[in-house]
N, C-alpha and C. Protein backbone atom coordinates (compact mmCIF):
# COMPACT_ATOMS: atom_id res chain seq x y z
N UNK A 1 -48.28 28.78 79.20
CA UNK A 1 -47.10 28.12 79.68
C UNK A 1 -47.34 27.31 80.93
N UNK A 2 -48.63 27.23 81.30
CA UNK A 2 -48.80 26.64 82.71
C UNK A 2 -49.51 25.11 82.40
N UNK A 3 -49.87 24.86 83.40
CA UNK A 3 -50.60 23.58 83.54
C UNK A 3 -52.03 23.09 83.65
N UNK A 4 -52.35 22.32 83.27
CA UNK A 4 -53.51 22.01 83.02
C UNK A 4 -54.23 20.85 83.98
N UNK A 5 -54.89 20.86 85.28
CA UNK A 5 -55.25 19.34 85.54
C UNK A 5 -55.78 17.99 84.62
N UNK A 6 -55.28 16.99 84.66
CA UNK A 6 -55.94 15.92 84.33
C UNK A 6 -57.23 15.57 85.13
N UNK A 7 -58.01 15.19 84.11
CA UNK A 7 -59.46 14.92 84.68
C UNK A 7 -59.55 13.58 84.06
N UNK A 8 -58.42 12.89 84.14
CA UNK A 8 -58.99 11.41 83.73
C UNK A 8 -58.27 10.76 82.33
N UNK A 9 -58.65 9.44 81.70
CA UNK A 9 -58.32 9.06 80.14
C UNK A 9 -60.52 8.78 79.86
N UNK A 10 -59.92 8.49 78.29
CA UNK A 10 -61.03 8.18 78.19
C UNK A 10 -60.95 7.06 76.54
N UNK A 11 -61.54 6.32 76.18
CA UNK A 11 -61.30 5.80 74.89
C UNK A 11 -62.17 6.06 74.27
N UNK A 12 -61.95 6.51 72.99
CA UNK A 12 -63.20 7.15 72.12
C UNK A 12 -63.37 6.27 70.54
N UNK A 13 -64.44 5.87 70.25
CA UNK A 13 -64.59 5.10 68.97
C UNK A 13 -64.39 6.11 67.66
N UNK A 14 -63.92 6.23 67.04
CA UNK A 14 -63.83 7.70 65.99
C UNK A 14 -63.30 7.22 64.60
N UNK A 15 -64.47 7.84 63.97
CA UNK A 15 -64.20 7.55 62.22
C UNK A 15 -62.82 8.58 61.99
N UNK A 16 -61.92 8.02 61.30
CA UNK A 16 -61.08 8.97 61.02
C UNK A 16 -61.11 9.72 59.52
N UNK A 17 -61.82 9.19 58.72
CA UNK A 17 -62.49 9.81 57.31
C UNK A 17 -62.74 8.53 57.03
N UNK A 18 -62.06 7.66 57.02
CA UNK A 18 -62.35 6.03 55.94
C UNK A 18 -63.23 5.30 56.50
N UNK A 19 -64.45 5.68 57.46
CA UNK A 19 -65.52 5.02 57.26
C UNK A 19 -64.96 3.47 58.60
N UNK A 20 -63.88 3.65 58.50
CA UNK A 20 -63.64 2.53 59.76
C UNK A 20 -63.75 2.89 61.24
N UNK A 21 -63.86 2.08 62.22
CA UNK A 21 -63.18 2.76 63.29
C UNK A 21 -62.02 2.59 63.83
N UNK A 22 -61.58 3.81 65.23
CA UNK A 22 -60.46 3.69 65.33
C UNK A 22 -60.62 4.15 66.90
N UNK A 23 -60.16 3.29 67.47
CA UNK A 23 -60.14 3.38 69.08
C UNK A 23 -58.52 4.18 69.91
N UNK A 24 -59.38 5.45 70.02
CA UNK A 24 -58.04 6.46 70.33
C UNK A 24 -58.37 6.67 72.22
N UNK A 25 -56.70 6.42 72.63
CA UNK A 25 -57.78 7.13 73.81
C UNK A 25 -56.79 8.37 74.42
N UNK A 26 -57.53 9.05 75.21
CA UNK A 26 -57.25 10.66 75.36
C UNK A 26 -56.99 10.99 76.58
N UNK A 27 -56.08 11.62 77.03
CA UNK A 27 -55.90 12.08 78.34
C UNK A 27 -57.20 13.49 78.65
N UNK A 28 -57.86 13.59 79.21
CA UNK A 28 -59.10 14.57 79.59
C UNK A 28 -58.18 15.73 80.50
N UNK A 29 -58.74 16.77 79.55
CA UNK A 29 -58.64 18.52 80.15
C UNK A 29 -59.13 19.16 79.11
N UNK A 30 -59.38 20.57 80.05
CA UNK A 30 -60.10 21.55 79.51
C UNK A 30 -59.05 22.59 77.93
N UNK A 31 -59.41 21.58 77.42
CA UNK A 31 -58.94 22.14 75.68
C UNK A 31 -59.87 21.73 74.44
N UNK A 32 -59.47 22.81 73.95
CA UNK A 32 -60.40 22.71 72.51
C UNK A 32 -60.22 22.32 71.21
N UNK A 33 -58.85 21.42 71.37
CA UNK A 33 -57.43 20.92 70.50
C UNK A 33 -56.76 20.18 70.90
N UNK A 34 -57.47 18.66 71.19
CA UNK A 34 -56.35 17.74 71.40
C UNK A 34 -55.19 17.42 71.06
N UNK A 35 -53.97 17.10 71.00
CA UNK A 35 -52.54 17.02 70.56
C UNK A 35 -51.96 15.21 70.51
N UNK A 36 -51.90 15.02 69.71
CA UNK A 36 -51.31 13.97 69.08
C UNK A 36 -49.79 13.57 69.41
N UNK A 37 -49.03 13.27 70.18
CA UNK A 37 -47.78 12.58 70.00
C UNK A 37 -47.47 11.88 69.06
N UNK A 38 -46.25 11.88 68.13
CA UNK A 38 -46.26 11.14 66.73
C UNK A 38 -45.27 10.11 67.63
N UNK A 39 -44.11 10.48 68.75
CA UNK A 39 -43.52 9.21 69.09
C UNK A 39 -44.14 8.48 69.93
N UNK A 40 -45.68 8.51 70.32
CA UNK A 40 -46.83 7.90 70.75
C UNK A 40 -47.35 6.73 69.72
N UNK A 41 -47.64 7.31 69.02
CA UNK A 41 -48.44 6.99 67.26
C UNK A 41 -47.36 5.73 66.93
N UNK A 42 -46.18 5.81 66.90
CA UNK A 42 -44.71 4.93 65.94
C UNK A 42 -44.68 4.01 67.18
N UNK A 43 -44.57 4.39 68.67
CA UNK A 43 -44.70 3.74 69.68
C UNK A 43 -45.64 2.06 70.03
N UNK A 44 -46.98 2.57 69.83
CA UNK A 44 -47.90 1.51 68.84
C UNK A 44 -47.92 1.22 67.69
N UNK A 45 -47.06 1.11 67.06
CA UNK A 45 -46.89 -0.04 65.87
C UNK A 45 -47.02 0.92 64.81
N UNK A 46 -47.49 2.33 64.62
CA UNK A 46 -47.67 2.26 63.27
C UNK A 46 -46.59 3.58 62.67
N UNK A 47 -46.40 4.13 61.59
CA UNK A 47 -45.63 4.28 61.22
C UNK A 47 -45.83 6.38 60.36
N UNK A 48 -45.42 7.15 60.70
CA UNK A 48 -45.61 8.28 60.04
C UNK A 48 -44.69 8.76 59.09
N UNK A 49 -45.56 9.13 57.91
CA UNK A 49 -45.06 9.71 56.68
C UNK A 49 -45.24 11.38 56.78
N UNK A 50 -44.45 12.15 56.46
CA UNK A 50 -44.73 14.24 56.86
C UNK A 50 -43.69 14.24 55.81
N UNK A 51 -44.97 15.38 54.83
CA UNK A 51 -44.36 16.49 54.01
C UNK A 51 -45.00 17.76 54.69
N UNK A 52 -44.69 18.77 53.19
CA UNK A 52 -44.84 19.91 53.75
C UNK A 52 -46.81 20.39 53.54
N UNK A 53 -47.36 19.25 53.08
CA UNK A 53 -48.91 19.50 52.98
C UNK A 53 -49.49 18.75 54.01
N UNK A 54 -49.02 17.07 54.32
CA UNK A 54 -49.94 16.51 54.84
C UNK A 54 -48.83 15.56 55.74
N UNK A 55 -49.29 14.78 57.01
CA UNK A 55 -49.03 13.60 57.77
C UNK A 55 -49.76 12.64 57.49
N UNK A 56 -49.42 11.34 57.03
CA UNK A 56 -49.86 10.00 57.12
C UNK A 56 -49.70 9.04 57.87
N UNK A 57 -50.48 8.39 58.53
CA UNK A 57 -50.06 7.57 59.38
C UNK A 57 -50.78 6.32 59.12
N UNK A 58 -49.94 5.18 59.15
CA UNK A 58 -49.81 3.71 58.17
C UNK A 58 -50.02 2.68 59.54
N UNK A 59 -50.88 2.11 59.28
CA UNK A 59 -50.91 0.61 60.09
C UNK A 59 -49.25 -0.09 59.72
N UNK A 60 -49.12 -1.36 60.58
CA UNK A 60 -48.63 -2.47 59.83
C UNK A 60 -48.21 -3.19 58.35
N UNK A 61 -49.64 -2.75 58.51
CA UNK A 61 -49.63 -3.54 56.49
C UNK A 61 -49.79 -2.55 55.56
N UNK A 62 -49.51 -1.26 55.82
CA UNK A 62 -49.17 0.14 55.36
C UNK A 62 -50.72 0.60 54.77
N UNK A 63 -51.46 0.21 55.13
CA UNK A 63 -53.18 0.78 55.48
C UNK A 63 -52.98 2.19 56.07
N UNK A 64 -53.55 3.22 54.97
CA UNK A 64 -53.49 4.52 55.47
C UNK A 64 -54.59 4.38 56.75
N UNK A 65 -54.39 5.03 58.05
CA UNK A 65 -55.27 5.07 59.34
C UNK A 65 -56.12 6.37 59.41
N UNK A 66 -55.05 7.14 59.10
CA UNK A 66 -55.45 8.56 59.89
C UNK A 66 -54.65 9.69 59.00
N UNK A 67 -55.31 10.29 58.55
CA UNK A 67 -54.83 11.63 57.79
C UNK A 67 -54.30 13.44 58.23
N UNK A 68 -53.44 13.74 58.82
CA UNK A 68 -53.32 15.08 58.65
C UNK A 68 -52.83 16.47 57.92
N UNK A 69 -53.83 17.01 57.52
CA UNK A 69 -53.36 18.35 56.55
C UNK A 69 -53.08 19.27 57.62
N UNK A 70 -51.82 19.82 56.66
CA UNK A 70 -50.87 20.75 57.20
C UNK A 70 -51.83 22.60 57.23
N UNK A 71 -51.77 23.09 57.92
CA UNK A 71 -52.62 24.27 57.92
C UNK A 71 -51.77 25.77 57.91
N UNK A 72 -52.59 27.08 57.44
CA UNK A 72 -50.89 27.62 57.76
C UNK A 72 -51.11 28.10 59.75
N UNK A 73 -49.77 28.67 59.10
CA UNK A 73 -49.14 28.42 60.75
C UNK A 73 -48.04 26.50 60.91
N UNK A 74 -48.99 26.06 60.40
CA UNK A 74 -47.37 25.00 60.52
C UNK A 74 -48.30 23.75 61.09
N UNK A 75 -49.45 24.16 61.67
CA UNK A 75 -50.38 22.51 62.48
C UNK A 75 -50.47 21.45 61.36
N UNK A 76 -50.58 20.56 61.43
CA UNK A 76 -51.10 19.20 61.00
C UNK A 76 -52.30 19.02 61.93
N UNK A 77 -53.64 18.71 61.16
CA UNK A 77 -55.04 19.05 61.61
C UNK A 77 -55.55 17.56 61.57
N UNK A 78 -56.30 16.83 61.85
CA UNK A 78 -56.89 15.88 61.59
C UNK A 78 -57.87 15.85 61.97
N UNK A 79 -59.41 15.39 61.19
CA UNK A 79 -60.81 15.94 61.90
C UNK A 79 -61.29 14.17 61.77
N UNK A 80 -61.57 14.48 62.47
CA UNK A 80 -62.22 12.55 62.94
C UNK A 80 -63.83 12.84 63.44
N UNK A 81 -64.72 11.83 63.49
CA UNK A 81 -66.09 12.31 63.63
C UNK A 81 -65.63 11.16 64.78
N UNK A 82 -67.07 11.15 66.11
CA UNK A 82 -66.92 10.42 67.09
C UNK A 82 -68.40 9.59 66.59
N UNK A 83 -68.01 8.35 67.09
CA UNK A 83 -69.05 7.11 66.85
C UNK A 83 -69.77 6.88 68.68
N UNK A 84 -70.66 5.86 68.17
CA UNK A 84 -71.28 5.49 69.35
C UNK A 84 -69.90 4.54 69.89
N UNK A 85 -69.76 4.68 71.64
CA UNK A 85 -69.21 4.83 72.14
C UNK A 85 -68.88 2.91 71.88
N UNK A 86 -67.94 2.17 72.56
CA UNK A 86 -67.40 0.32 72.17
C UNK A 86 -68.30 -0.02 73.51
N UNK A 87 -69.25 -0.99 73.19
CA UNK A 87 -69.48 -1.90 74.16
C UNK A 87 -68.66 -2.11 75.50
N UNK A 88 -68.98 -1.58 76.65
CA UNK A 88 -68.04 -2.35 77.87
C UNK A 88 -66.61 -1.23 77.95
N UNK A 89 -66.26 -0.37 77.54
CA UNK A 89 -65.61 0.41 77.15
C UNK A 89 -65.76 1.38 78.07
N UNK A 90 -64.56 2.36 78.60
CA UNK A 90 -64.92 3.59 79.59
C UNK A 90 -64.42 4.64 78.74
């Protein structure tokens, strides 16, 4: 229930399964489970679909982006691999 210091942002290049990339960037602390804002996600342009298995989340031109399966306990999981880091990029 307490707090966590911020140690910074950071932008990370990350395959999200489809082989593209996808430039996410992250508020830095000591966790082992980053957390996703979905009125973050709709905030930048794109758009979320939630049933009771999975979250989709749609570009613009309704290009699936980013996939999450529902786990039990109730999480929506999404496993993304990290790429070499963007040119000029912090």
């Amino acid at each position: 229930g307490g707090t966590l210091p911020n140690l910074g942002q950071k932008t990370l290049n990350l395959d999200p399964g489809s082989g593209e990339n996808a430039e996410v960037t992250f508020q830095i602390a000591k966790v082992t489970r980053p957390l996703m804002s979905g009125g973050l996600i709709c905030d930048n342009g794109f758009n979320i679909s939630v049933d009771k298995d999975k979250a989709i989340v749609r570009d613009k031109l309704d290009k699936e982006v980013l996939r999450f399966i529902r786990k039990n306990g109730g999480l929506y999981i999404a496993k993304m691999r990290l790429k070499a880091p963007f040119v000029g990029r912090g």
